[in-house]
C-alpha atoms as a PDB file:
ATOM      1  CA  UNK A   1     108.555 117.782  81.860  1.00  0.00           C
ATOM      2  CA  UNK A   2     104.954 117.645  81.484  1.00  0.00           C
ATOM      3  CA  UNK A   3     105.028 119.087  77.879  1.00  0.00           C
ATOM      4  CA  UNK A   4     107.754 116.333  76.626  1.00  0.00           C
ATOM      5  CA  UNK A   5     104.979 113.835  78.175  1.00  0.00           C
ATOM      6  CA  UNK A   6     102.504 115.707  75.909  1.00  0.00           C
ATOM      7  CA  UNK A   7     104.685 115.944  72.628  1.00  0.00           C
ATOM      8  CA  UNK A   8     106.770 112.833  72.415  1.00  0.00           C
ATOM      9  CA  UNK A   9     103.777 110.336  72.198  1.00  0.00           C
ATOM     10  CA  UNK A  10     102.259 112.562  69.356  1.00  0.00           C
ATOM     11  CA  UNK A  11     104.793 110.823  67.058  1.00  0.00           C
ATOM     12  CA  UNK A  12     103.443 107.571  68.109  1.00  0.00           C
ATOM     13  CA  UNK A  13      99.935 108.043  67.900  1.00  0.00           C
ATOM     14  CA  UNK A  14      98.220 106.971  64.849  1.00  0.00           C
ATOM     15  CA  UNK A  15      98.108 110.673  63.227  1.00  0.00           C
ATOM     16  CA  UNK A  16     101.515 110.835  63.587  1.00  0.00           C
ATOM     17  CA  UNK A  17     102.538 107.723  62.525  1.00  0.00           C
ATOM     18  CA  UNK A  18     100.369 107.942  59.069  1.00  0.00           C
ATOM     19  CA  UNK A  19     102.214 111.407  58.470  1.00  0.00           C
ATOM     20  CA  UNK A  20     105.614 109.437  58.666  1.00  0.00           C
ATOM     21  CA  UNK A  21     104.349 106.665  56.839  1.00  0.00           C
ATOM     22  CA  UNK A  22     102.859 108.845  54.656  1.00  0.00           C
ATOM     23  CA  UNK A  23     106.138 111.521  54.278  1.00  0.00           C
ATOM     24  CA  UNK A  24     108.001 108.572  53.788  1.00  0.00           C
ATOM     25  CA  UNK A  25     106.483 107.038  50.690  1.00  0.00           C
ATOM     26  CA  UNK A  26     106.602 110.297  49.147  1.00  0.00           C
ATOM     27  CA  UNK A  27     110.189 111.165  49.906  1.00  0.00           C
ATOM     28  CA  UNK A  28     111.218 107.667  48.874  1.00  0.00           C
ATOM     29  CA  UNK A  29     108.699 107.135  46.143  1.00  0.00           C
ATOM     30  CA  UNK A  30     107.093 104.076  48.027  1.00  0.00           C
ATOM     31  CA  UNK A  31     103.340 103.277  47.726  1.00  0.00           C
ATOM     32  CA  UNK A  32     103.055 100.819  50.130  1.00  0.00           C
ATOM     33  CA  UNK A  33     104.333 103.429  52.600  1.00  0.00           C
ATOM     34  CA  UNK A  34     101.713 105.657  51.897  1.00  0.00           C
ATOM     35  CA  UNK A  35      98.790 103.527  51.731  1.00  0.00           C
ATOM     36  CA  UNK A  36     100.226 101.775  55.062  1.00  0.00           C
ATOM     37  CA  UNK A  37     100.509 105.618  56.703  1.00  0.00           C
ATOM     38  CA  UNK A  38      96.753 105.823  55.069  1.00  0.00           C
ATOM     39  CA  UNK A  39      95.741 102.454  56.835  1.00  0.00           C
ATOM     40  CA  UNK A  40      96.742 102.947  60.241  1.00  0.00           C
ATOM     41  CA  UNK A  41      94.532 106.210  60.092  1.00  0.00           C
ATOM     42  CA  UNK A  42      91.693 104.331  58.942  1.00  0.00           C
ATOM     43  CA  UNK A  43      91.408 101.228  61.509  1.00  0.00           C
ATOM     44  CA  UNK A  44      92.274 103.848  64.552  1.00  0.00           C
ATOM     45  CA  UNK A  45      88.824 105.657  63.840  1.00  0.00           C
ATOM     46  CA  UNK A  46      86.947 103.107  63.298  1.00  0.00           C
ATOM     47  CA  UNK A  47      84.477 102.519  66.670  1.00  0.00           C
ATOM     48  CA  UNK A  48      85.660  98.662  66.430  1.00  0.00           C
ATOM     49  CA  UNK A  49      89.357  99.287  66.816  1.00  0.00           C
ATOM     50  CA  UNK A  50      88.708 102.051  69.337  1.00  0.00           C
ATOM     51  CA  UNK A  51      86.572 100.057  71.494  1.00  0.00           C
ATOM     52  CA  UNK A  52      88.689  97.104  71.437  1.00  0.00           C
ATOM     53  CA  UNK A  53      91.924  99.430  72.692  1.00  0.00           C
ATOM     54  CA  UNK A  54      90.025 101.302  75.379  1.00  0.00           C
ATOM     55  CA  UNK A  55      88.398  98.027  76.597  1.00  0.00           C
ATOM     56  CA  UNK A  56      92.089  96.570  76.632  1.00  0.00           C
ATOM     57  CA  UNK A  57      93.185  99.370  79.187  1.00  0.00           C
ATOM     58  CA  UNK A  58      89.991  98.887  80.978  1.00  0.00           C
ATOM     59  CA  UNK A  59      91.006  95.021  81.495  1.00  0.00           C
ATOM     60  CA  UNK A  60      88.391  93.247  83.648  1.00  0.00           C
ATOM     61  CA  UNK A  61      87.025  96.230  85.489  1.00  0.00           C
ATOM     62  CA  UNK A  62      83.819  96.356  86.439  1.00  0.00           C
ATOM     63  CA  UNK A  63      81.327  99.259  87.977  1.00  0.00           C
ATOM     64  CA  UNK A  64      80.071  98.662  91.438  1.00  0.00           C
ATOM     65  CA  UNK A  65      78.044  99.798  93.456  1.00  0.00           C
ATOM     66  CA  UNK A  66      79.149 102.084  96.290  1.00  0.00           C
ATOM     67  CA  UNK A  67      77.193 100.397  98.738  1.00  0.00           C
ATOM     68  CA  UNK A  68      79.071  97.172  98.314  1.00  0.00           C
ATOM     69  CA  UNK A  69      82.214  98.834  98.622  1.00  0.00           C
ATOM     70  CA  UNK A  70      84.893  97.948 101.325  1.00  0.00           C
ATOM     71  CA  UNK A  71      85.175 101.005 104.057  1.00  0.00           C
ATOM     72  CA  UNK A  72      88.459 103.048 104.005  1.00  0.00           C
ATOM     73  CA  UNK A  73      90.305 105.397 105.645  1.00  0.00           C
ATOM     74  CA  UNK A  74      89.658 108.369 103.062  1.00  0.00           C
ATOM     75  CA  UNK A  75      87.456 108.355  99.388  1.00  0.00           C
ATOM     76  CA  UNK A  76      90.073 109.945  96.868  1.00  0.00           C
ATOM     77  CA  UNK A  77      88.608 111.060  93.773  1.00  0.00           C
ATOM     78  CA  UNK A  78      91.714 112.146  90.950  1.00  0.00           C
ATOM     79  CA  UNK A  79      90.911 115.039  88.888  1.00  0.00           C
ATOM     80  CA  UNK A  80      89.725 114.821  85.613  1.00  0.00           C
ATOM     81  CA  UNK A  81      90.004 117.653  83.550  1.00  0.00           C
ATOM     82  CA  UNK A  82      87.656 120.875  83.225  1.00  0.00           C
ATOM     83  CA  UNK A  83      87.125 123.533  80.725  1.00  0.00           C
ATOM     84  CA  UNK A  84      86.907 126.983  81.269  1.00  0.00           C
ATOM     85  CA  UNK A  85      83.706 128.219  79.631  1.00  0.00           C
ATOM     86  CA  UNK A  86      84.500 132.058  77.815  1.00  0.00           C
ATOM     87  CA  UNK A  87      83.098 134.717  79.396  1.00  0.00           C
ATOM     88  CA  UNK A  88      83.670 137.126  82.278  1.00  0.00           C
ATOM     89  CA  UNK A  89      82.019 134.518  85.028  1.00  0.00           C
ATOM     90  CA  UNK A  90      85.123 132.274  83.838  1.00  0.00           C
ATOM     91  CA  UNK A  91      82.703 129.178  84.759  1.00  0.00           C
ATOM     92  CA  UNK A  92      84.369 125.909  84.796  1.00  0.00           C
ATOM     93  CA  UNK A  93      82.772 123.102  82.998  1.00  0.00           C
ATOM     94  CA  UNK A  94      82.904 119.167  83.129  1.00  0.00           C
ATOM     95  CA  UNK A  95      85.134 117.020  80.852  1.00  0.00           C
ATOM     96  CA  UNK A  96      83.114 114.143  82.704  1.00  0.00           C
ATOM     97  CA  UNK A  97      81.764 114.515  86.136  1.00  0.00           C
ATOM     98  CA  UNK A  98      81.467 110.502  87.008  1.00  0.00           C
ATOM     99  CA  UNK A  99      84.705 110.555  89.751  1.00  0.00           C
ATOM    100  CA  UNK A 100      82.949 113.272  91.290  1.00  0.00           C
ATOM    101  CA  UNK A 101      79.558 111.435  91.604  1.00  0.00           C
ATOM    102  CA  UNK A 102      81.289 107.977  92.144  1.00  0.00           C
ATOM    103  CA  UNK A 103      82.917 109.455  94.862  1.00  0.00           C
ATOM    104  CA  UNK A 104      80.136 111.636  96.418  1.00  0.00           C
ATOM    105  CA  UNK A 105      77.977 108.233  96.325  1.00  0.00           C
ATOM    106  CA  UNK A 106      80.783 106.429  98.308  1.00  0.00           C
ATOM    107  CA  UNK A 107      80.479 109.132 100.898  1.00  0.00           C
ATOM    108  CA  UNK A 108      76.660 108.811 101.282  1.00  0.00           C
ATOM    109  CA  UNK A 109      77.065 105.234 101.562  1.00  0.00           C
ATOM    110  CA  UNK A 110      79.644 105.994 104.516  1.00  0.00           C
ATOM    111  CA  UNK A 111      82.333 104.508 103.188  1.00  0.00           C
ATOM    112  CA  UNK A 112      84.316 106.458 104.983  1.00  0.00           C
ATOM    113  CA  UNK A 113      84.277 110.180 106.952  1.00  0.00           C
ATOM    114  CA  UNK A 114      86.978 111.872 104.610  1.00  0.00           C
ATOM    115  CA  UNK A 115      86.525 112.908 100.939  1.00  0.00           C
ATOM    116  CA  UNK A 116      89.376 113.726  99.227  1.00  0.00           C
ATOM    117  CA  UNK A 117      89.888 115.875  96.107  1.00  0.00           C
ATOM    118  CA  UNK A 118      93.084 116.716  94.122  1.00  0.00           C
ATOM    119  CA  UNK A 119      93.896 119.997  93.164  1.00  0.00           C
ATOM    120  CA  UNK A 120      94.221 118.888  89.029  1.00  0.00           C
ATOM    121  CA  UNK A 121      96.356 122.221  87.382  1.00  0.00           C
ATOM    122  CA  UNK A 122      97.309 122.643  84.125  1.00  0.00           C
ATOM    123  CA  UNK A 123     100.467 124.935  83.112  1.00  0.00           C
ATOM    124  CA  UNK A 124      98.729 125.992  79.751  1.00  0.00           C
ATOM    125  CA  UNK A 125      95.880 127.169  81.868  1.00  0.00           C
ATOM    126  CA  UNK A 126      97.081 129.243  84.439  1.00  0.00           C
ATOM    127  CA  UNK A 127      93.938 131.127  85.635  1.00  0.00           C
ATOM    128  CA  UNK A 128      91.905 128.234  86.216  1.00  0.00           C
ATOM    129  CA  UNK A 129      91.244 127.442  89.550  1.00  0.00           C
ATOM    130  CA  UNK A 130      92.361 123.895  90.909  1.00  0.00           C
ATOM    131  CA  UNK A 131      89.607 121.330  90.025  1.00  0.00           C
ATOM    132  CA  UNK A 132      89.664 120.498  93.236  1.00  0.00           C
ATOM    133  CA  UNK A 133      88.330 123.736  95.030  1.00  0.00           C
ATOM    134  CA  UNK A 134      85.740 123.381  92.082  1.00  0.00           C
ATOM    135  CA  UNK A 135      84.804 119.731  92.780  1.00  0.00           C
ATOM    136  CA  UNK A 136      84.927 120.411  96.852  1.00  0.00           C
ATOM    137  CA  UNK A 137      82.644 122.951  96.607  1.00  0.00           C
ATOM    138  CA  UNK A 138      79.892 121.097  93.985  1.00  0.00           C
ATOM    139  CA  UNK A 139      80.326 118.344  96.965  1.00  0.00           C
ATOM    140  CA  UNK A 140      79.384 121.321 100.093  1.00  0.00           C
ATOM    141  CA  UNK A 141      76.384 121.995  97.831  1.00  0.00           C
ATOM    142  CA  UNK A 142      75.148 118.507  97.983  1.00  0.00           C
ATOM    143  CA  UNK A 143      75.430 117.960 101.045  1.00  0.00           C
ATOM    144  CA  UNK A 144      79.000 117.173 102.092  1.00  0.00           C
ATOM    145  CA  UNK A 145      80.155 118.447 105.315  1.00  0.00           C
ATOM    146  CA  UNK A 146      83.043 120.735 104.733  1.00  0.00           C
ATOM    147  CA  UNK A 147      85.064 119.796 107.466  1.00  0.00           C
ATOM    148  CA  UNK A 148      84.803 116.258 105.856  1.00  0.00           C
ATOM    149  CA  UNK A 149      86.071 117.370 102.203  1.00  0.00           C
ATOM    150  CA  UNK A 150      90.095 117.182 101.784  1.00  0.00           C
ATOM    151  CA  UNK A 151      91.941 118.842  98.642  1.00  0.00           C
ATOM    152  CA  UNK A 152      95.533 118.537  97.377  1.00  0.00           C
ATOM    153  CA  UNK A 153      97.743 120.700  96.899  1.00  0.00           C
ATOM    154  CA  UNK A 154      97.912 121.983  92.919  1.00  0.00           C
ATOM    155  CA  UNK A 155      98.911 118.816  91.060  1.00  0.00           C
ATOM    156  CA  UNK A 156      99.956 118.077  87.423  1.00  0.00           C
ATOM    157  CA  UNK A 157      99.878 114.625  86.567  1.00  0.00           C
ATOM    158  CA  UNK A 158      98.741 111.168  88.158  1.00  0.00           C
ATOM    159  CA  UNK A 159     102.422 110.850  90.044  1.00  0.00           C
ATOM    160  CA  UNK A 160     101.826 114.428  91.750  1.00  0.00           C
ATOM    161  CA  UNK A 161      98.443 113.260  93.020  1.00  0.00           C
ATOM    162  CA  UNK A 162      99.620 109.774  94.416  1.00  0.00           C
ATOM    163  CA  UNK A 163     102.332 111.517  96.563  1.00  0.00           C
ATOM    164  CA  UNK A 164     100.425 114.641  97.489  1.00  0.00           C
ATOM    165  CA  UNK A 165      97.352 112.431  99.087  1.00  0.00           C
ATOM    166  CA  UNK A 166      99.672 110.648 100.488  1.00  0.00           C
ATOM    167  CA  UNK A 167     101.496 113.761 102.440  1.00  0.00           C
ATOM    168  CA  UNK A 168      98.277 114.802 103.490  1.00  0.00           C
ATOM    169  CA  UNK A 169      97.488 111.538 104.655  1.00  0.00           C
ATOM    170  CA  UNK A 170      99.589 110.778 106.694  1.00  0.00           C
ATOM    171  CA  UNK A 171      99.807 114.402 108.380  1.00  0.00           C
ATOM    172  CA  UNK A 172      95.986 114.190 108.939  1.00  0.00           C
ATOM    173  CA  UNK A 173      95.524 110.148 110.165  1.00  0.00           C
ATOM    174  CA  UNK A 174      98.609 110.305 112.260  1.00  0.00           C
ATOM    175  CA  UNK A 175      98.251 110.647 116.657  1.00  0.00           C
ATOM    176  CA  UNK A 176      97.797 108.335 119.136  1.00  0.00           C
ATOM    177  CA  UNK A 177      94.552 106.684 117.960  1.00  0.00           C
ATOM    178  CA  UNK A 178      96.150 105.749 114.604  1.00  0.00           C
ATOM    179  CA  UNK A 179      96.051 101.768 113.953  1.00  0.00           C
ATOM    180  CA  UNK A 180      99.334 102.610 112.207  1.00  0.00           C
ATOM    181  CA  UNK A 181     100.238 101.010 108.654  1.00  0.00           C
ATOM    182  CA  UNK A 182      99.376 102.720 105.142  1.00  0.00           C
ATOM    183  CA  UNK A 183      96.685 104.773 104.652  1.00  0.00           C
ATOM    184  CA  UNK A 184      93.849 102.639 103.061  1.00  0.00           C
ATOM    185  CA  UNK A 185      91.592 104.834 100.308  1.00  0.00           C
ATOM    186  CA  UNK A 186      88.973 104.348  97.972  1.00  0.00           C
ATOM    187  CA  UNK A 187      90.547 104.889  95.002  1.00  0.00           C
ATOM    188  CA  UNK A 188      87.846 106.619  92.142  1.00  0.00           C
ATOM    189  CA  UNK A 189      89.293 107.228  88.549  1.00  0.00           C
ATOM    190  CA  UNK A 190      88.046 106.205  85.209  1.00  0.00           C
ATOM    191  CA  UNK A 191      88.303 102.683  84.789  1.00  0.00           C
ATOM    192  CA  UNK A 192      91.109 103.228  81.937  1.00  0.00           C
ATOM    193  CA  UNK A 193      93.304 105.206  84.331  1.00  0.00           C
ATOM    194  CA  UNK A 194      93.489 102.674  87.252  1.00  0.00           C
ATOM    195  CA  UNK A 195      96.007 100.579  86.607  1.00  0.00           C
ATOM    196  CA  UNK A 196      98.388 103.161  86.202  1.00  0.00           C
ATOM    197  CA  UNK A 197      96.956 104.776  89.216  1.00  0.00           C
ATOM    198  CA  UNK A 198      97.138 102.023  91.431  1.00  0.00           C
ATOM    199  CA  UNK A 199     100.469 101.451  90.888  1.00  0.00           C
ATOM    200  CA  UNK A 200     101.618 104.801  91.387  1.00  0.00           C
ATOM    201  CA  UNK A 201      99.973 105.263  94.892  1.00  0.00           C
ATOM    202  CA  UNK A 202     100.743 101.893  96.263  1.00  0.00           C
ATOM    203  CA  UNK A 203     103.984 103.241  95.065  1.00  0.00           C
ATOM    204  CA  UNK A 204     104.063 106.522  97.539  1.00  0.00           C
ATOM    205  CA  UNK A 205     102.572 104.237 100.284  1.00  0.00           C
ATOM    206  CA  UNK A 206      98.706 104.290  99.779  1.00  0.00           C
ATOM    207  CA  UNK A 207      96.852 101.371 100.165  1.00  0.00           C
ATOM    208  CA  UNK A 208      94.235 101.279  97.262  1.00  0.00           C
ATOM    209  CA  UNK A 209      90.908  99.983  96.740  1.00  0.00           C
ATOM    210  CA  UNK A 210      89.776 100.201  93.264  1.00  0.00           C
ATOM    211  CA  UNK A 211      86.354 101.918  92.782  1.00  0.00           C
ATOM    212  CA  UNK A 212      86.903 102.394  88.427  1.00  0.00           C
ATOM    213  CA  UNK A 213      83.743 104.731  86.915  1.00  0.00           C
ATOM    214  CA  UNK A 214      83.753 106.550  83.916  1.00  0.00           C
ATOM    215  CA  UNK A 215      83.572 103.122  81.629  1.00  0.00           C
ATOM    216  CA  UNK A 216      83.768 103.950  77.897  1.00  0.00           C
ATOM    217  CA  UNK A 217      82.661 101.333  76.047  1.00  0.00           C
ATOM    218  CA  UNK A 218      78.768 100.244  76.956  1.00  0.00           C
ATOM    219  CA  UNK A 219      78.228  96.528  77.554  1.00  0.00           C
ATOM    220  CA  UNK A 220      76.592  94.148  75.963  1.00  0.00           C
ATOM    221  CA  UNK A 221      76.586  96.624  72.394  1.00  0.00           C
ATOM    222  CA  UNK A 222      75.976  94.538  69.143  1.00  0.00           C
ATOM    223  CA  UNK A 223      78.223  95.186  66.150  1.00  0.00           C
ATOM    224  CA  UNK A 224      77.325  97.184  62.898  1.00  0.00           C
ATOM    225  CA  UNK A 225      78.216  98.224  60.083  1.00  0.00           C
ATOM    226  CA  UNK A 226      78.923 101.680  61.441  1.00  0.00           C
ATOM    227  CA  UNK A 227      81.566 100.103  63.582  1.00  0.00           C
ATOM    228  CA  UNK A 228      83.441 100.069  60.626  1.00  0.00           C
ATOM    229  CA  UNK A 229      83.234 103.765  59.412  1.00  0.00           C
ATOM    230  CA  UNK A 230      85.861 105.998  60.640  1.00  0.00           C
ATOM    231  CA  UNK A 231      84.922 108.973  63.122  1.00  0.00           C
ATOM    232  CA  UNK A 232      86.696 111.599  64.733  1.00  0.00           C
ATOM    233  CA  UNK A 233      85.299 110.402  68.213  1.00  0.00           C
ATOM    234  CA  UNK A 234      86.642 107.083  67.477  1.00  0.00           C
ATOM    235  CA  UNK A 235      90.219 108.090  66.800  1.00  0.00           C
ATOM    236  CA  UNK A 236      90.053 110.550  69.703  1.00  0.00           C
ATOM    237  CA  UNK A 237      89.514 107.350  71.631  1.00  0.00           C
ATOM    238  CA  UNK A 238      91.957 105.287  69.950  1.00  0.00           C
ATOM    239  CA  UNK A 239      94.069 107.727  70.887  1.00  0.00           C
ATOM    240  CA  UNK A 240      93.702 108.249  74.590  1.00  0.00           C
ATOM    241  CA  UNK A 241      94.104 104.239  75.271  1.00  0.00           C
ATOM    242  CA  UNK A 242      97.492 104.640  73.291  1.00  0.00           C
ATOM    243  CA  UNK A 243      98.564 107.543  75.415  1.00  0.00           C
ATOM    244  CA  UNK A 244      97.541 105.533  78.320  1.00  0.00           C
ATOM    245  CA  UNK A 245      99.429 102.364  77.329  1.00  0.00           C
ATOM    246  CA  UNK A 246     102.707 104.735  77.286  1.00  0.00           C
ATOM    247  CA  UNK A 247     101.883 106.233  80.308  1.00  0.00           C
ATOM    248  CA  UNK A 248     101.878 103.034  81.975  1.00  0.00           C
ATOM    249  CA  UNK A 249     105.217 101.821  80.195  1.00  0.00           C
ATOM    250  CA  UNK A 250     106.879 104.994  81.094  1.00  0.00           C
ATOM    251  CA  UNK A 251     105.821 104.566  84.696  1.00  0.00           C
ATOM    252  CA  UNK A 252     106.289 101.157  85.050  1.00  0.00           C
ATOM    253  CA  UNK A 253     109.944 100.668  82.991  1.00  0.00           C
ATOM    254  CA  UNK A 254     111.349 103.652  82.640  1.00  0.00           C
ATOM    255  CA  UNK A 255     110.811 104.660  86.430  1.00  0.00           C
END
């Protein structure tokens, strides 16, 4: 299943839309088509287009600071993503470490006495260990006290992680001196993903309190004249607020 989540958007995504449009003018002798397919390729890597879409997902999120945050039950910080640097050692890299350090910070303000990490897998990597034993350990090492530091189970996608925190949850809050009612967490994922997110745990039974980092799109930037010249980042970015405009569809309609 994960891989048709992977594939299918690909066709609606702007490089696979221009080679449609673009296929299509050829097959059918059609201009238009082709400078249409040509187009959409264009505005999705410009900086201005991307920056509008990923600020769209973002919506009216803002970044707080961990000390004014509200006090929970347990900090959960979804995985992000990691590379696996080549080489023996097998070291695993950041994609972007700001979850981990927005969460760490909510711990240090004492937001609450359990840390929570999911265990992010991917099928195409199979050797890689769970991000989080990677991301509980990087918290030990600065300072976390390990029998304070909670990780999932291995988890695939955003729907995994919302029910396997909130299995563990409820095994680990539950006894006698439990004020009952839904576990309430401190929710940490990029401020893109946290709609989606949100939904899906208060979905399994979570009660969520947003704590959005990882903000792509600085405030307060002036446009240029560079906003208008296509880059690879920029369509990469395009790109990923598409895919998380489906996501959100797919969870929210089709499920």
């Amino acid at each position: 299943m994960i891989y048709l989540h992977k594939i299918l958007p690909l066709f609606l995504l702007p490089v696979g839309v221009t080679i449609i449009l673009v296929l299509a003018g050829i097959c059918f002798r059609r201009r238009p088509l082709i400078w249409s397919g040509l187009a959409v390729l264009w505005l999705s890597s410009t900086p201005l287009i991307s920056n509008l879409a990923i600020r769209a997902t973002e919506g009216r999120a803002e970044r707080g600071l961990a000390a004014d945050a509200s006090e929970a039950d347990a900090i959960v910080v979804l995985s992000e993503g990691r590379a696996v640097a080549p080489g023996k050692a097998a070291v695993s890299e950041w994609n972007d470490a700001d979850r981990f350090f927005g969460g760490v910070e909510l711990f240090k303000a004492v937001k609450s006495p359990l840390l929570v990490f999911t265990g992010g897998a991917s099928p195409w990597e199979p050797s890689a260990e769970p991000e989080g034993d990677v991301l509980a350990g990087y918290a030990k090492a600065m300072g976390v006290p390990e029998g304070q530091i909670v990780k999932t189970p291995p988890v695939m996608n955003t729907a995994e992680e919302a029910q396997a925190v909130a299995t563990l949850l409820r095994s680990r809050l539950s006894g006698p001196a439990w004020r009952g009612g839904p576990p309430r967490v401190l929710l940490v994922t990029s401020a893109f993903h946290m709609p989606r997110a949100r939904r899906l745990f208060e979905r399994a039974g979570v009660s969520v309190i947003p704590f959005p980092v990882d903000f792509k799109v600085s405030a307060g930037g002036a446009l240029s004249g560079l906003d208008f010249l296509p880059t690879g980042a920029a369509l990469r970015q395009t790109e990923m607020a598409m895919r998380e405009g489906y996501g959100r569809l797919f969870y929210f309609v089709v499920r």
